[in-house]
Protein backbone atom coordinates (compact mmCIF):
# COMPACT_ATOMS: atom_id res chain seq x y z
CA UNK A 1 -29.07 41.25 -10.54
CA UNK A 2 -31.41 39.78 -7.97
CA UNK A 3 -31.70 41.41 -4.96
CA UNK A 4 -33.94 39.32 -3.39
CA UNK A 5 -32.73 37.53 -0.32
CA UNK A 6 -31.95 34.10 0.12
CA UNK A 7 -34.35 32.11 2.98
CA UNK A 8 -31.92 29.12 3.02
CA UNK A 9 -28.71 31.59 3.34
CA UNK A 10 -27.06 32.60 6.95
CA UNK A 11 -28.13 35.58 8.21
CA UNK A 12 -25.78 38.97 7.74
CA UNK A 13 -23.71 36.89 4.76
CA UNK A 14 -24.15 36.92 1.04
CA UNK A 15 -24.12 33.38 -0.62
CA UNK A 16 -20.73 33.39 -1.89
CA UNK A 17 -19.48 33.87 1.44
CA UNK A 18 -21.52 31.27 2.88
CA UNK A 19 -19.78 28.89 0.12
CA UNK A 20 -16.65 29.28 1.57
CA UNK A 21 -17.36 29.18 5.00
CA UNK A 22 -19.15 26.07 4.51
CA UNK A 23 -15.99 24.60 2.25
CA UNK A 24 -13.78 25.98 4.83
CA UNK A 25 -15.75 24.12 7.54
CA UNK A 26 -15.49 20.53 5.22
CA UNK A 27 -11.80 21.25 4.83
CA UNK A 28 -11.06 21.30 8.65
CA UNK A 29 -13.17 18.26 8.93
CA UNK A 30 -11.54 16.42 6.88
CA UNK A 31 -8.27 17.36 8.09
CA UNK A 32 -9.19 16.12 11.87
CA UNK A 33 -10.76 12.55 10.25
CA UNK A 34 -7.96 10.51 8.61
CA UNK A 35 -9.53 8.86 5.82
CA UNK A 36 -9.63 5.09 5.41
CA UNK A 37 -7.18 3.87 2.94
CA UNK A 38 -6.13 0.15 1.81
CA UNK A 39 -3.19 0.14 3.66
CA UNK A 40 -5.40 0.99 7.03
CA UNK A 41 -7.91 -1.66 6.50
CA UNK A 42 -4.81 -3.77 6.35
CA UNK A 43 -2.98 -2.95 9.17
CA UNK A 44 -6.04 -3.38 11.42
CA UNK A 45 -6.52 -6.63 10.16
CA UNK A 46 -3.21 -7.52 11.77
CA UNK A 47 -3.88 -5.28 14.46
CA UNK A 48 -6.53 -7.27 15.16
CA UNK A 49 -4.81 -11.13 14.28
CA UNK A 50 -2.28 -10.16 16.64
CA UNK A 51 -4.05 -8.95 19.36
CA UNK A 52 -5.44 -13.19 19.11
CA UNK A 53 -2.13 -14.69 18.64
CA UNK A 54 -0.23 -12.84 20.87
CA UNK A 55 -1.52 -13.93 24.14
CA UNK A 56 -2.73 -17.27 22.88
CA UNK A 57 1.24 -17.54 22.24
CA UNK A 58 1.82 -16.29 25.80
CA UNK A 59 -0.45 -18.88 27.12
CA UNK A 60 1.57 -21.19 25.53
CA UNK A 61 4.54 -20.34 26.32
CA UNK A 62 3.91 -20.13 30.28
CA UNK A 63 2.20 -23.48 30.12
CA UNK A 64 5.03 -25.17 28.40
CA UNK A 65 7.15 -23.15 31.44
CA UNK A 66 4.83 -24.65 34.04
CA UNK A 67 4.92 -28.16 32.80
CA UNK A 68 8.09 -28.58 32.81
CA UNK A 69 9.17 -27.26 36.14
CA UNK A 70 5.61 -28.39 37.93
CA UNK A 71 5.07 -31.34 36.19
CA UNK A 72 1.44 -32.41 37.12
CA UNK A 73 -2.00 -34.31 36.67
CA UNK A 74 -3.46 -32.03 33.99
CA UNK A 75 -1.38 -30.04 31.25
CA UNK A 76 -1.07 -26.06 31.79
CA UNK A 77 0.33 -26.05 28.10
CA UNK A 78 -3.35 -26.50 26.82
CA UNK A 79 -5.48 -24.66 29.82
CA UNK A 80 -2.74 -21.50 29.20
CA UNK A 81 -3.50 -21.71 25.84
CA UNK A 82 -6.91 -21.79 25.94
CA UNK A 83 -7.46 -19.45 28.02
CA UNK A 84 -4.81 -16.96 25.96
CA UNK A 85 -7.42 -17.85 23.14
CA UNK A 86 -10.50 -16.48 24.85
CA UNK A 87 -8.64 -13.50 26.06
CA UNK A 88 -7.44 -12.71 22.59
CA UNK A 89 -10.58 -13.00 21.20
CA UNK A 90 -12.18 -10.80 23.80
CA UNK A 91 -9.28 -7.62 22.94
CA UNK A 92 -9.94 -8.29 19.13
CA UNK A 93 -13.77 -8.30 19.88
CA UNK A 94 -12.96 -4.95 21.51
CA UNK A 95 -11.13 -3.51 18.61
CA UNK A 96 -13.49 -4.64 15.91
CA UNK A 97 -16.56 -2.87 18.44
CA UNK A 98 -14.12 0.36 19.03
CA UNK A 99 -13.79 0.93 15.52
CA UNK A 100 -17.51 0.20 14.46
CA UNK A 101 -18.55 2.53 16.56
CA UNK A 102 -16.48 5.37 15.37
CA UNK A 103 -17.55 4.69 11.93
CA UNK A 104 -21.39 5.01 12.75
CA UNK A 105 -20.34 7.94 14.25
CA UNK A 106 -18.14 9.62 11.67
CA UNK A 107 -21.10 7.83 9.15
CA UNK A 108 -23.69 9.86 11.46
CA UNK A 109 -22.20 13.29 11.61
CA UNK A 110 -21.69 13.07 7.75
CA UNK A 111 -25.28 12.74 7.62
CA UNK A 112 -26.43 15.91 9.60
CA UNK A 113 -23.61 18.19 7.73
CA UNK A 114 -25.37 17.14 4.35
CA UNK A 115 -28.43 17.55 6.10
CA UNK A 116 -27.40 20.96 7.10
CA UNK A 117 -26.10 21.99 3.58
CA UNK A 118 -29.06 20.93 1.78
C-alpha cells in the first residue's frame, strides 16, 4: 500500500472520500440546473414567437377598435400594430438575452468545477 500522501487531495480526507464528496457535490448540482432537453428548446421558441405576436395582435386589435369608433385622418389599425411589433420584439429580445446569459453562466461555473477537479 502507499502511504504517501496525496498533494492534490483535501486536507484531513483520504481519496476515496474525496470521490464521493466531489460526486455528491455534481449530483446536487445537477439536481438545482434542469437540463436542456428538445422539448425546452421548443417551448422557448414559442415562448419567444408569442411574446411577438401577442401584442402585435393587441395592437391590432385596439386599432381596428379605434378606427371604427374614432374614425380619423390616419389609421390606428397600422400605427397599433406597429408599434405592438416593436414592443414584441423588444420582450423577445429580452428573453433570448435572459437566457444567454444564464447559459454563459451555467457554461462558466462548469468550467471552474472541472477546473477545480482537475
Amino acid at each position: 500500500m502507499n502511504n504517501k500522501p496525496d498533494t492534490n487531495q483535501r486536507p484531513g480526507k483520504t481519496e476515496f472520500s474525496q470521490q464521493v464528496g466531489d460526486m455528491a457535490a455534481r449530483k446536487l448540482k445537477a439536481q438545482r440546473h434542469v437540463t436542456k432537453t428538445v422539448w425546452s428548446g421548443l417551448g422557448m421558441m414559442g415562448l419567444v414567437g408569442w411574446s411577438v405576436a401577442i401584442p402585435t395582435l393587441l395592437g391590432a386589435a385596439l386599432g381596428l377598435w379605434l378606427d371604427k369608433h374614432y374614425p380619423g385622418d390616419h389609421s390606428w389599425t397600422i400605427a397599433l400594430l406597429a408599434a405592438g411589433l416593436v414592443l414584441g420584439c423588444f420582450n423577445a429580445w429580452h428573453w433570448i438575452a435572459k437566457e444567454d446569459r444564464e447559459i454563459h453562466r451555467d457554461v462558466g461555473e462548469n468550467k471552474v468545477d472541472e477546473n477545480n477537479h482537475e
